[in-house]
N, C-alpha and C. Protein backbone atom coordinates (compact mmCIF):
# COMPACT_ATOMS: atom_id res chain seq x y z
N UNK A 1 63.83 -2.41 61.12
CA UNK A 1 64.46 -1.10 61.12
C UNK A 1 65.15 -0.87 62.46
N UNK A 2 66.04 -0.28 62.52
CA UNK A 2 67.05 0.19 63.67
C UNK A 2 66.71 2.07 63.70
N UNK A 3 67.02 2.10 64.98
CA UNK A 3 66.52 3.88 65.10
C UNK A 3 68.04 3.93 66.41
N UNK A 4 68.68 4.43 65.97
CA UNK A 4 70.41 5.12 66.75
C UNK A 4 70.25 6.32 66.80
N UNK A 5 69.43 6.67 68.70
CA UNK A 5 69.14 8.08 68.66
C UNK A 5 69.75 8.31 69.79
N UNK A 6 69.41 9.73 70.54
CA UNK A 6 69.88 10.38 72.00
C UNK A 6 68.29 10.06 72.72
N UNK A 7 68.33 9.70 73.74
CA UNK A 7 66.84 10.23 74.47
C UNK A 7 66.31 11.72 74.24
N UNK A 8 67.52 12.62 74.76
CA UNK A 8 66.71 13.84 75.11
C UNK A 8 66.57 14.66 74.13
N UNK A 9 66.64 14.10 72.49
CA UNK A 9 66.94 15.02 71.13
C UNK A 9 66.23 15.48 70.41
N UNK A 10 65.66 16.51 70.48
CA UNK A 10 64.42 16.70 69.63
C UNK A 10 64.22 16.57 68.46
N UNK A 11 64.84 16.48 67.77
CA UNK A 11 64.98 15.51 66.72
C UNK A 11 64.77 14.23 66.34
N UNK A 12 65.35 13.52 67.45
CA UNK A 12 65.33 12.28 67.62
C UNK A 12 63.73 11.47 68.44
N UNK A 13 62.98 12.39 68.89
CA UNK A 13 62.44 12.49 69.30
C UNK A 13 60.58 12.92 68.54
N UNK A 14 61.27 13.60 67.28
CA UNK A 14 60.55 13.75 66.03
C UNK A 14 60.21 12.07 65.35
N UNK A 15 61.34 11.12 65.12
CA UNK A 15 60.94 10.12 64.55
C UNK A 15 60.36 8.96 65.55
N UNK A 16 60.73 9.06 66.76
CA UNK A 16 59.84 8.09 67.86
C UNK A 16 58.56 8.10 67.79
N UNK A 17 57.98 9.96 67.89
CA UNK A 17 56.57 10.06 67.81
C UNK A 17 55.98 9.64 66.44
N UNK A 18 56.82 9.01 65.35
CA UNK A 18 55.99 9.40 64.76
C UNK A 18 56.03 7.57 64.06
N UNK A 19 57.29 6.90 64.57
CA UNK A 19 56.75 5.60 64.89
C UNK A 19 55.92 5.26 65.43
N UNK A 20 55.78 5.51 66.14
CA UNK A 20 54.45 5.51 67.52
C UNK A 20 53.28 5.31 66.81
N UNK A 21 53.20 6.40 66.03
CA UNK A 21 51.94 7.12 65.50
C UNK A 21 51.34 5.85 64.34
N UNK A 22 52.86 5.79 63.73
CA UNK A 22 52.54 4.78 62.29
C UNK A 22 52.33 3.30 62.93
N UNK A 23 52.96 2.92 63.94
CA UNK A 23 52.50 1.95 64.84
C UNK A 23 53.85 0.69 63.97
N UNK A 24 55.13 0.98 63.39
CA UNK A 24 56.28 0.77 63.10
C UNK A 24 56.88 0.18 64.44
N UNK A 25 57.07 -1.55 64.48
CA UNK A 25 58.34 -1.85 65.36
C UNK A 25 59.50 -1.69 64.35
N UNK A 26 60.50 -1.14 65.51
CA UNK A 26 61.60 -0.99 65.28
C UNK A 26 62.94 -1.38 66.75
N UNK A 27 64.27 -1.43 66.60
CA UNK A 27 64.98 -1.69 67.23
C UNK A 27 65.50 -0.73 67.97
N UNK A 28 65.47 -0.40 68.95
CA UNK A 28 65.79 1.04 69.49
C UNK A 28 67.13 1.00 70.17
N UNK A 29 67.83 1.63 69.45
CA UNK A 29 69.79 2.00 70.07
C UNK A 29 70.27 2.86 70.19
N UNK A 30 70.11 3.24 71.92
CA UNK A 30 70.58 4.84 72.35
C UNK A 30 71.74 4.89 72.39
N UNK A 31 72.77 5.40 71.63
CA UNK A 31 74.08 5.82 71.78
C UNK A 31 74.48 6.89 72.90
N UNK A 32 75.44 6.48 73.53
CA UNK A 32 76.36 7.19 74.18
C UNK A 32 76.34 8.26 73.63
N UNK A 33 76.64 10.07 74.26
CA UNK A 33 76.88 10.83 73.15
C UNK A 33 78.09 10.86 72.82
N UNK A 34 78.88 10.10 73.34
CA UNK A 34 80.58 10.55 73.33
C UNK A 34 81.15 9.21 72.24
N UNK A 35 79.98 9.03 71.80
CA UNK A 35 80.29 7.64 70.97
C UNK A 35 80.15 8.78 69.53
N UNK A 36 81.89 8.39 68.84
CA UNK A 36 81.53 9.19 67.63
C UNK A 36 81.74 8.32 66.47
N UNK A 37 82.21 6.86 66.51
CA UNK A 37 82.30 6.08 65.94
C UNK A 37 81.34 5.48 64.85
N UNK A 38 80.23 5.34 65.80
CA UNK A 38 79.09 4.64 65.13
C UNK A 38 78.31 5.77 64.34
N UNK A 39 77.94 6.75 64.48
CA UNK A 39 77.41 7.18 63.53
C UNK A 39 78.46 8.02 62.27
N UNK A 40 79.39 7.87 62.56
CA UNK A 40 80.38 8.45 61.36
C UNK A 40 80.34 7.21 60.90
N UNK A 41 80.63 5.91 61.10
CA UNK A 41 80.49 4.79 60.06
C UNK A 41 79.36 4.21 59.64
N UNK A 42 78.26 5.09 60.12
CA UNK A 42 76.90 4.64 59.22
C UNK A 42 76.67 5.74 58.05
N UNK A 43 76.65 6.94 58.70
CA UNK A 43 76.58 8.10 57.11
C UNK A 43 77.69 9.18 57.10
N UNK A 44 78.95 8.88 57.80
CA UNK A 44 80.02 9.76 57.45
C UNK A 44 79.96 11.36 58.25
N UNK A 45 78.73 11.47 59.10
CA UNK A 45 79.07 12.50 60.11
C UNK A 45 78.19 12.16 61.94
N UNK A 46 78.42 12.73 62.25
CA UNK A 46 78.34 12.57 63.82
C UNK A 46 76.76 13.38 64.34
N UNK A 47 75.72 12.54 63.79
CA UNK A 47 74.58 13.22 63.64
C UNK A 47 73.43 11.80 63.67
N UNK A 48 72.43 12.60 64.30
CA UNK A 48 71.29 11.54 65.13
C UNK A 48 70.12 12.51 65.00
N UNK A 49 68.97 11.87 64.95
CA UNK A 49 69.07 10.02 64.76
C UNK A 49 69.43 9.73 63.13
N UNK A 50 69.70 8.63 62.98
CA UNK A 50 69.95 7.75 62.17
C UNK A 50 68.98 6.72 62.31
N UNK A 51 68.10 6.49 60.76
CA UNK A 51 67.66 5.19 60.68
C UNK A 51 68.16 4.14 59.71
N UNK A 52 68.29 2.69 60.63
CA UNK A 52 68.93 1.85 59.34
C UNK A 52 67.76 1.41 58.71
N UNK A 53 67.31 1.63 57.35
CA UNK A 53 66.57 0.88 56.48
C UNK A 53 66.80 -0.54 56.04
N UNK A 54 67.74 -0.94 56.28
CA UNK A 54 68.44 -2.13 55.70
C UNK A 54 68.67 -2.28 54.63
N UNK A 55 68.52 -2.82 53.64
CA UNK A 55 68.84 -2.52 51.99
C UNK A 55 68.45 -1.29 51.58
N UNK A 56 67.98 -0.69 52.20
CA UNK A 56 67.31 1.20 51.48
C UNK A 56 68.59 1.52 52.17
N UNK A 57 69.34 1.69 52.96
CA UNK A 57 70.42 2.53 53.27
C UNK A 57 69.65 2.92 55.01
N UNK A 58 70.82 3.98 55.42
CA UNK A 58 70.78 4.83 56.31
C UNK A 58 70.50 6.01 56.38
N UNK A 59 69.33 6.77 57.13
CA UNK A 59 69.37 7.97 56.52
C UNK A 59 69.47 8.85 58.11
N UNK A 60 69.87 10.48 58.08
CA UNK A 60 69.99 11.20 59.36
C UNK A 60 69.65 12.09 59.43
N UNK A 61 68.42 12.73 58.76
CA UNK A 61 67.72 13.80 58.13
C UNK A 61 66.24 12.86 58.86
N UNK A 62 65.92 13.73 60.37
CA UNK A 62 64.64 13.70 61.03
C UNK A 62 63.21 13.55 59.59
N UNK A 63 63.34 14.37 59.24
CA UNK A 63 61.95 14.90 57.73
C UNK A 63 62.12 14.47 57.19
N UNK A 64 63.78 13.94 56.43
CA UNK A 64 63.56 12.94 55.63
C UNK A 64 63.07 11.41 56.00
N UNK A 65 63.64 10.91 57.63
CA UNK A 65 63.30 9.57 57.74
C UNK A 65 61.91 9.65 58.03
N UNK A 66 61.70 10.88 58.74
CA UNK A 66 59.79 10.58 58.49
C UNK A 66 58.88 10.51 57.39
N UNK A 67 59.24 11.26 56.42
CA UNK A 67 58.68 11.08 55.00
C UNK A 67 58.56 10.25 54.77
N UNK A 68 59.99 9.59 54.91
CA UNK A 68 60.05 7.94 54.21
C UNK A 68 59.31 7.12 54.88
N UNK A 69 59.28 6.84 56.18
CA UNK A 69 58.35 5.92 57.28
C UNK A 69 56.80 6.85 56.80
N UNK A 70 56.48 7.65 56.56
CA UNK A 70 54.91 8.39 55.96
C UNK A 70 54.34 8.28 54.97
N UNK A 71 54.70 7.08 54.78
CA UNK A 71 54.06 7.12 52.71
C UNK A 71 52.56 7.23 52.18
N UNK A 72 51.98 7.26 53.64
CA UNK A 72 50.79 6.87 53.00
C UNK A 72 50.20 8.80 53.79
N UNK A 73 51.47 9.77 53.76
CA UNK A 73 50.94 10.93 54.42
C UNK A 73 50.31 11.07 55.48
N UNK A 74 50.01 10.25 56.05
CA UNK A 74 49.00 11.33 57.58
C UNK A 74 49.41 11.98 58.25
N UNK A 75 50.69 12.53 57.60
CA UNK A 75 51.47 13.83 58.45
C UNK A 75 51.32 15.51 57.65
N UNK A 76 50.35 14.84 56.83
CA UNK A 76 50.12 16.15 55.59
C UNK A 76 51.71 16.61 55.48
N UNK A 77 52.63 16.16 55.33
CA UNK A 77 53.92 16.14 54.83
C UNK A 77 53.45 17.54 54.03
N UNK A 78 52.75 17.94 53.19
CA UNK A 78 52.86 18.48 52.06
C UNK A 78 52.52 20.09 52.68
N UNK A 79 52.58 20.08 53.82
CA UNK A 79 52.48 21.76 54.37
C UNK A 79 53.96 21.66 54.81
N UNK A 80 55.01 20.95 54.98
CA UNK A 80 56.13 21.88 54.77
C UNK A 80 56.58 22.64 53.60
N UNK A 81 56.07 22.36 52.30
CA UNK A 81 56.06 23.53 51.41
C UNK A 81 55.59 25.06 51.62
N UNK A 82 54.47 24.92 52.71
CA UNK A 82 53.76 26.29 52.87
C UNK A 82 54.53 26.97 53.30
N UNK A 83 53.47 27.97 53.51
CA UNK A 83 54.38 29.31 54.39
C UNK A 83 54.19 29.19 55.93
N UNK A 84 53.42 28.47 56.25
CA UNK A 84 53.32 28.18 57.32
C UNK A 84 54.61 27.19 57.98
N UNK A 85 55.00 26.60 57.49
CA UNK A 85 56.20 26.48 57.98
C UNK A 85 57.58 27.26 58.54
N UNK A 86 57.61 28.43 57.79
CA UNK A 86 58.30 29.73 58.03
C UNK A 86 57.87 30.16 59.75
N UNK A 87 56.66 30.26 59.75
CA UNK A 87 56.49 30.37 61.05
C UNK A 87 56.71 29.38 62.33
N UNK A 88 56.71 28.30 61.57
CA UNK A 88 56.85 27.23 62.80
C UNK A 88 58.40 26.73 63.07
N UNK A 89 59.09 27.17 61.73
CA UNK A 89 60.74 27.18 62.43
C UNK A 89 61.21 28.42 62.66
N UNK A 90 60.52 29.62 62.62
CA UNK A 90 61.02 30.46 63.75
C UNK A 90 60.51 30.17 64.67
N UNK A 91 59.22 29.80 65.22
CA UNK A 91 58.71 29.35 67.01
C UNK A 91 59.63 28.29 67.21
N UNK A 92 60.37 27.05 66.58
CA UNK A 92 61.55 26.08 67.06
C UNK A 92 62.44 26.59 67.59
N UNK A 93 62.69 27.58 66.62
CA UNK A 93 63.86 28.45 66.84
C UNK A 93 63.97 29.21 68.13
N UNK A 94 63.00 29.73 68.58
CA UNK A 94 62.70 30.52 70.07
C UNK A 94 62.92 29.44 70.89
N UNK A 95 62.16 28.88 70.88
CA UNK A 95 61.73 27.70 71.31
C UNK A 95 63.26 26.99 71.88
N UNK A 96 63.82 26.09 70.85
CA UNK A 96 64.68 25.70 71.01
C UNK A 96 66.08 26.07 71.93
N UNK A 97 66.18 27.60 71.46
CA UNK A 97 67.27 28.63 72.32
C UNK A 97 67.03 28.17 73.50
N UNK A 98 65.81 28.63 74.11
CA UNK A 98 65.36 28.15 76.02
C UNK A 98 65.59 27.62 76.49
N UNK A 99 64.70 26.23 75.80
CA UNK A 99 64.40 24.96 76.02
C UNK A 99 65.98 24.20 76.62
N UNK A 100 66.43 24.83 75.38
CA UNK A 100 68.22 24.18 75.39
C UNK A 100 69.03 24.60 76.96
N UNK A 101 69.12 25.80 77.09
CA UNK A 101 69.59 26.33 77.42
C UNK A 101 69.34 26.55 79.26
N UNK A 102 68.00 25.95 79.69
CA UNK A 102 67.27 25.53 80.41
C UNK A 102 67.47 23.84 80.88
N UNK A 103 67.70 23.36 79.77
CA UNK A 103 67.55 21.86 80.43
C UNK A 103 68.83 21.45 79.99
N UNK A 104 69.66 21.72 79.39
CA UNK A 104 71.06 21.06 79.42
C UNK A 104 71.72 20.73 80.54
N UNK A 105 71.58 21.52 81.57
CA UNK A 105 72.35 21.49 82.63
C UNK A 105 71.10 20.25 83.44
N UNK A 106 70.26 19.44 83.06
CA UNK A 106 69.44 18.71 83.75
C UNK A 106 69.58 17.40 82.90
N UNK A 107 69.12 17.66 81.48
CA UNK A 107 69.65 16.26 80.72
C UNK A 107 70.68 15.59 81.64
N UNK A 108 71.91 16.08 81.82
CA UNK A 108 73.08 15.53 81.49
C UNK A 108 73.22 14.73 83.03
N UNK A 109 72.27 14.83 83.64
CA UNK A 109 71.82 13.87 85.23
C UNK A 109 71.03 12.73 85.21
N UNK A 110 70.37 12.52 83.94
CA UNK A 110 69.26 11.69 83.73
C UNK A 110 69.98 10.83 83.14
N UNK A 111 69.45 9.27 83.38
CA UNK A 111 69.85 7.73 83.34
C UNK A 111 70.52 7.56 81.65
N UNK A 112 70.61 8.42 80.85
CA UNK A 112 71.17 8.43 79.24
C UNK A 112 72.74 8.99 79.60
N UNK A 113 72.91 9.33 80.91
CA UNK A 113 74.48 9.75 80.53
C UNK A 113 74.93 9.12 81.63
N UNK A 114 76.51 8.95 81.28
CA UNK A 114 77.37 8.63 82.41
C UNK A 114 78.01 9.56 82.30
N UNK A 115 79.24 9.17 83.05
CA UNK A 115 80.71 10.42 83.44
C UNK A 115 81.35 10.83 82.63
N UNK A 116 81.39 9.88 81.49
CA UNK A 116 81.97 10.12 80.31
C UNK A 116 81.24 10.53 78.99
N UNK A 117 80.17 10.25 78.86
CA UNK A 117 79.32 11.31 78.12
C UNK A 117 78.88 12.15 78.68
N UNK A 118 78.65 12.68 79.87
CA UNK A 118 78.43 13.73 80.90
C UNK A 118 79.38 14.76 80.52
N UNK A 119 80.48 14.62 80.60
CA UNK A 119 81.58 14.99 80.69
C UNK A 119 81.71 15.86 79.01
N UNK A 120 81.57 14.91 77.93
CA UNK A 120 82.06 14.77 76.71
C UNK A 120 80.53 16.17 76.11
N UNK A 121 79.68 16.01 76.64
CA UNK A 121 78.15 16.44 76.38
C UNK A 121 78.34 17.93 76.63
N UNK A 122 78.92 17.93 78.54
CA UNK A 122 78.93 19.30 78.39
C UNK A 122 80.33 20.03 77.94
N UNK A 123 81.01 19.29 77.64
CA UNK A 123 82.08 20.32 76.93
C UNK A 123 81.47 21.14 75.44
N UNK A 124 80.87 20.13 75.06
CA UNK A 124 80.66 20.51 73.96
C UNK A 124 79.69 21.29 73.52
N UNK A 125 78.55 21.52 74.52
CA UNK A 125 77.47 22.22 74.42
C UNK A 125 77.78 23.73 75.11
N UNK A 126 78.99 23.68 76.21
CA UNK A 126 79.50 24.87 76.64
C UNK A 126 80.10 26.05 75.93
N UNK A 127 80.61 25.02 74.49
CA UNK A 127 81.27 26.12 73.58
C UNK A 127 80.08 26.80 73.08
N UNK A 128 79.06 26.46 72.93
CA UNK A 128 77.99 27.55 71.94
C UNK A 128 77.24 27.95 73.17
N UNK A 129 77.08 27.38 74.30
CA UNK A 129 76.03 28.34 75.40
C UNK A 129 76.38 28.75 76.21
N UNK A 130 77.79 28.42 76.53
CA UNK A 130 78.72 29.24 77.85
C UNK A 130 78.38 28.10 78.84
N UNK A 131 79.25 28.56 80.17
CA UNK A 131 79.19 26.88 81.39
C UNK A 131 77.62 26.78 82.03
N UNK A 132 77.55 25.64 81.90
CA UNK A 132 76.55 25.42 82.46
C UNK A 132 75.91 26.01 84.00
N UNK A 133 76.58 26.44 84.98
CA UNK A 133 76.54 26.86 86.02
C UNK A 133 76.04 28.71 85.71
N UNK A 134 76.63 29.28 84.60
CA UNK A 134 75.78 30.35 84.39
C UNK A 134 74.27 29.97 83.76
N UNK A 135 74.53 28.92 82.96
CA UNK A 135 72.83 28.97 82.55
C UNK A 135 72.21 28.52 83.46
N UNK A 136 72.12 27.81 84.60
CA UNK A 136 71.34 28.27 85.75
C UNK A 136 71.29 29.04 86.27
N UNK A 137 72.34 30.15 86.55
CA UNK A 137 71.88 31.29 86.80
C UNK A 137 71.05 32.07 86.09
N UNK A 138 70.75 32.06 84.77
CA UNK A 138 70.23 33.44 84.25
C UNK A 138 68.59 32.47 84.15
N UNK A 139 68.65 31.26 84.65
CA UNK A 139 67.28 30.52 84.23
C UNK A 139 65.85 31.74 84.16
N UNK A 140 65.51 32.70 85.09
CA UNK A 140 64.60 33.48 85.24
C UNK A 140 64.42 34.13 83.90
N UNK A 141 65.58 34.45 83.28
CA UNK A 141 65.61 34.91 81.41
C UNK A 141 64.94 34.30 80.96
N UNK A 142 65.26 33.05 80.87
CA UNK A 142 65.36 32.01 79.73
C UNK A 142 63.74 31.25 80.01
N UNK A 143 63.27 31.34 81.44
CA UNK A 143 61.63 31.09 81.65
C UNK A 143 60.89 32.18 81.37
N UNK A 144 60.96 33.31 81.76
CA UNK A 144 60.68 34.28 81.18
C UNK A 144 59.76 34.34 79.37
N UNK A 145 61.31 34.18 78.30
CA UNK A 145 61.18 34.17 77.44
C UNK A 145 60.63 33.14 76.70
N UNK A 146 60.63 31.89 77.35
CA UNK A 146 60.01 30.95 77.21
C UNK A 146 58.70 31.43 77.06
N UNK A 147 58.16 31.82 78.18
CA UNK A 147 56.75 31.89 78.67
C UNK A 147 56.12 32.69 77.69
N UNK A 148 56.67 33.65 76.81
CA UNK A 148 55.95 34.59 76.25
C UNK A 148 55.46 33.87 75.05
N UNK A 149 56.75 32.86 74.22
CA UNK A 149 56.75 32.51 73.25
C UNK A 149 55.68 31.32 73.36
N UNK A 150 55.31 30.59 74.44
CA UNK A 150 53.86 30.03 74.97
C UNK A 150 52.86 30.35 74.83
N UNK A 151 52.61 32.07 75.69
CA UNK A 151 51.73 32.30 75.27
C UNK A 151 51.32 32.76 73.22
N UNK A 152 52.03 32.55 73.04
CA UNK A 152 52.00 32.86 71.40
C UNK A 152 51.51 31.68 70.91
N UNK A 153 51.95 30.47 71.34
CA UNK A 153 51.35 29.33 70.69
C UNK A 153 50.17 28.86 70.88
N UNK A 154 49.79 28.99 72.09
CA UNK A 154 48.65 28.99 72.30
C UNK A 154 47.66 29.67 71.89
N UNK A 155 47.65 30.36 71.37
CA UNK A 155 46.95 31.18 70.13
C UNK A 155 46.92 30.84 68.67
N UNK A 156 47.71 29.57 68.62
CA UNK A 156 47.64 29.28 67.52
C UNK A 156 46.94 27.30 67.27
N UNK A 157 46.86 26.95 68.92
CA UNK A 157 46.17 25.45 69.32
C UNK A 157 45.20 25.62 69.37
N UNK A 158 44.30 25.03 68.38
CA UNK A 158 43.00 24.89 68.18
C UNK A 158 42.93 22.99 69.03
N UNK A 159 42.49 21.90 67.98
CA UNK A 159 42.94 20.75 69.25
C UNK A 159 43.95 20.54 68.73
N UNK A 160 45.24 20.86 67.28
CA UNK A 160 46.42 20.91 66.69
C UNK A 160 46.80 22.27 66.93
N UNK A 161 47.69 22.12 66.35
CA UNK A 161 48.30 23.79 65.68
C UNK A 161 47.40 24.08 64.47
N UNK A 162 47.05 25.03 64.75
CA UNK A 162 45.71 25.35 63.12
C UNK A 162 45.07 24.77 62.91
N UNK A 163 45.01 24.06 63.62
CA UNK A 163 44.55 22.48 62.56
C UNK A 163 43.40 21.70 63.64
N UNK A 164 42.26 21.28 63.21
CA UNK A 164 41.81 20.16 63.98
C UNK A 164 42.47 18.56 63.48
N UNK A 165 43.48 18.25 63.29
CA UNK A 165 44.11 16.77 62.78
C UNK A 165 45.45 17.54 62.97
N UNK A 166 46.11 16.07 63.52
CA UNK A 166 47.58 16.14 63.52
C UNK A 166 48.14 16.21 62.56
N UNK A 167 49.57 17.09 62.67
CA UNK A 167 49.93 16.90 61.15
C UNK A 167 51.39 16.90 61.78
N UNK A 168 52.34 16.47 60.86
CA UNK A 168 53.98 17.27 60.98
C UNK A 168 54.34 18.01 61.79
N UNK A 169 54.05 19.52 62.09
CA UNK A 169 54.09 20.61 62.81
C UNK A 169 53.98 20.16 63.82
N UNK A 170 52.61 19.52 64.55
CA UNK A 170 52.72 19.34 65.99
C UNK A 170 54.03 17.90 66.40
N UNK A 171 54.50 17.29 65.87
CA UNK A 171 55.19 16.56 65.70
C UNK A 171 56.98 17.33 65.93
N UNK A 172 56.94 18.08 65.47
CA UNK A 172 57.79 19.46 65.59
C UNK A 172 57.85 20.22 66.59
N UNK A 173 56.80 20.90 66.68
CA UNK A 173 56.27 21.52 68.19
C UNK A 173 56.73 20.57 69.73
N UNK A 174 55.58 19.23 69.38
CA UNK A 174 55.75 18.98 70.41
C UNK A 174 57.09 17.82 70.95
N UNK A 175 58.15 17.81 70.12
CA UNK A 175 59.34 17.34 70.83
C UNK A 175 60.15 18.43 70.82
N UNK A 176 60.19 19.55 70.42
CA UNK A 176 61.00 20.48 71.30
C UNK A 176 60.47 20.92 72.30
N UNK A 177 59.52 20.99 72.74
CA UNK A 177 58.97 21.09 74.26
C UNK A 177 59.09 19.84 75.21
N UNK A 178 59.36 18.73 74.37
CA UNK A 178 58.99 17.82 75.61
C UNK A 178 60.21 17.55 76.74
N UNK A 179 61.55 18.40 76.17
CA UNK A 179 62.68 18.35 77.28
C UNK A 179 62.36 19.06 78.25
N UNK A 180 61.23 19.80 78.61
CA UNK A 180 61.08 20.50 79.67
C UNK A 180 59.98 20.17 80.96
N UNK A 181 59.79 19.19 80.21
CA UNK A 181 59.21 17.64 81.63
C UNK A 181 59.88 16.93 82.56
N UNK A 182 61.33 17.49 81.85
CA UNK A 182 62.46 17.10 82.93
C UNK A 182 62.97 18.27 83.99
N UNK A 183 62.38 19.45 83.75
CA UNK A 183 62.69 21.11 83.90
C UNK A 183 62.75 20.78 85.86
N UNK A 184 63.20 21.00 86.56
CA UNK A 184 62.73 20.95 87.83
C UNK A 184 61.50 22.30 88.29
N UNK A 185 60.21 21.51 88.23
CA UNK A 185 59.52 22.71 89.06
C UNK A 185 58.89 23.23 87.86
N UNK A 186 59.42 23.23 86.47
CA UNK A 186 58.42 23.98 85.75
C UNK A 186 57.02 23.12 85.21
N UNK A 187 55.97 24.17 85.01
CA UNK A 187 54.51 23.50 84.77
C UNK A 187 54.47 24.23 83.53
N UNK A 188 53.53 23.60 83.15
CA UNK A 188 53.01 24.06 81.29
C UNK A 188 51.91 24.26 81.66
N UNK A 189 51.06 25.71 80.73
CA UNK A 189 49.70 26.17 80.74
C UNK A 189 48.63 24.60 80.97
N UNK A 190 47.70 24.75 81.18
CA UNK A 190 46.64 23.72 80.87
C UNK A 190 46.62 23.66 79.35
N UNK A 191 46.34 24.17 78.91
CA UNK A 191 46.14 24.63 77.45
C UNK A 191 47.17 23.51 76.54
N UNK A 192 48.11 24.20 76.74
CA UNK A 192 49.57 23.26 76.26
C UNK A 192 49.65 22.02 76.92
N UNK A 193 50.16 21.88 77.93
CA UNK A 193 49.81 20.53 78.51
C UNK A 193 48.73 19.52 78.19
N UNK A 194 47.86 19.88 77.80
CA UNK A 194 46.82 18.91 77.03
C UNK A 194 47.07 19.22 75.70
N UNK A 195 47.44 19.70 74.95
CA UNK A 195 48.30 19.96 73.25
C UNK A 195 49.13 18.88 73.08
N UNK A 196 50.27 18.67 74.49
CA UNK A 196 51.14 17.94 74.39
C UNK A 196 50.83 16.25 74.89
N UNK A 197 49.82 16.40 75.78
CA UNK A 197 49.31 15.09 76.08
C UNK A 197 48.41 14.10 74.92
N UNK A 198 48.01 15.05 73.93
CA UNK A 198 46.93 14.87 73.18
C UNK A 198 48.00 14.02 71.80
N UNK A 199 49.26 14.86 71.45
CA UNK A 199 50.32 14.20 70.46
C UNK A 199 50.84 13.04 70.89
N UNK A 200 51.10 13.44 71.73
CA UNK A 200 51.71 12.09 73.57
C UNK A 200 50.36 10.89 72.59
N UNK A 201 49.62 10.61 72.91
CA UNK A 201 48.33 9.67 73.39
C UNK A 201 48.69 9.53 71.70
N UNK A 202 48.48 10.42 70.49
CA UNK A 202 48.14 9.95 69.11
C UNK A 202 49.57 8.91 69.04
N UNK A 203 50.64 9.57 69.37
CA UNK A 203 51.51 8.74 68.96
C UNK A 203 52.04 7.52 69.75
N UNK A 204 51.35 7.12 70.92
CA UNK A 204 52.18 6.26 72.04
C UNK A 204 53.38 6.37 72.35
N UNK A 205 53.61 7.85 72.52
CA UNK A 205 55.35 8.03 72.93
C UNK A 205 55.46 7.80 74.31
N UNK A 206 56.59 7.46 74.77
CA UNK A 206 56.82 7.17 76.24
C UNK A 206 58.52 7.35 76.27
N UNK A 207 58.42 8.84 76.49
CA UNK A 207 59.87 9.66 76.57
C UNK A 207 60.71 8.83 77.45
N UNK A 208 60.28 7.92 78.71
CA UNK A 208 61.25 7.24 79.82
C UNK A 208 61.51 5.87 78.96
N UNK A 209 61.39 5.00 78.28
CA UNK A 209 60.92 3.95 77.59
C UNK A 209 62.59 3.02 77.60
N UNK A 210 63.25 4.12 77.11
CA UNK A 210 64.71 3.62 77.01
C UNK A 210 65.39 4.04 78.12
N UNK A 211 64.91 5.01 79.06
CA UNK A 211 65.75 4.90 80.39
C UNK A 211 66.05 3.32 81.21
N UNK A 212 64.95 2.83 81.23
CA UNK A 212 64.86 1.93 82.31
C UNK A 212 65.24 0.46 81.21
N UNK A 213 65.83 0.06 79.98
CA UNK A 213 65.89 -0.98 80.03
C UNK A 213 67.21 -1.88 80.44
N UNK A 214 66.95 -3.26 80.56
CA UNK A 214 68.06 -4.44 81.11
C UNK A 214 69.38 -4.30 80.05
């Protein structure tokens, strides 16, 4: 299997952990983001990750390629039907706004970009969040609001989310938080920080893994 992702994508970042987890080698190919080639000629739009199955096809739907790599469920797959899911993509959703909006202007320094996806990254992320140089300014907002929506989750981490066993959700949870290990200066509750170390350890993720190779 081939996995054509971003490092810093939470999404993309959804099917690593959860290789990890299933204990799946695979071929790992971080695209440029300014590369729009390759993933329009694998499924016809400009969207990551992408896994190649090889004779099963390509697929670019995070939930779907995990399903498919989950067959044997130990992601209790079957609570994204619940209602509990409702709640956990509005906390993404909070979540995500921040997170984004907070570390974009830091991604785009770290060993996954050059000048030209640097370049190409923040144009494009500027049209929906405004220049990057204001979202460091208003950062005190955006930690702020962060922080509250923290303390909310943490009210809901037992040694999972609800849950004593991992499931999906924390898989969810914890790669939209994990761009903020790059945050300069910011710390996570104890609480959370061992939530996130604990998914970390089930799945053998190692977020630097593709920075440093030859």
């Amino acid at each position: 299997m081939k996995l054509y992702h971003y490092v810093h994508c939470p999404f993309c970042i959804r099917v690593r952990m959860v290789l990890g987890l299933l204990n799946k080698p695979f071929d790992s190919i971080v695209l440029p983001y300014n590369d729009e080639s390759t993933p329009v000629n694998l499924t016809g739009v400009k969207m990551l990750p992408i896994m190649d199955f090889g004779d099963e096809g390509n697929f670019n739907e995070s939930l779907d390629i995990i399903a498919k790599l989950d067959s044997d469920n130990i992601l209790q797959n079957e609570k994204l039907d619940s209602d509990q899911r409702v709640l956990v993509e509005e906390l993404l959703s909070a979540i995500g706004s921040n997170v984004h909006s907070l570390c974009m202007p830091y991604w785009i320094w770290t060993p996954e970009f050059n000048d030209e996806s640097r370049n190409y990254f923040q144009k494009k992320k500027e049209v929906k969040r405004g220049p990057f140089n204001q979202l460091v300014h208003k950062r005190e907002k955006f930690l702020s609001e962060l922080s509250q929506i923290l303390s909310t989750l943490e009210e809901s981490i037992e040694e999972y989310y609800m849950s004593d066993s991992l499931s999906i959700f924390d898989i969810m949870i914890a790669s939209h938080l994990w761009g903020m290990y790059i945050y300069p200066e910011f710390q996570f509750s104890d609480k959370i920080h061992q939530y996130l170390q604990r998914v970390k350890r089930d799945c053998r993720f190692d977020y630097h893994v593709d920075f440093w190779k030859d």
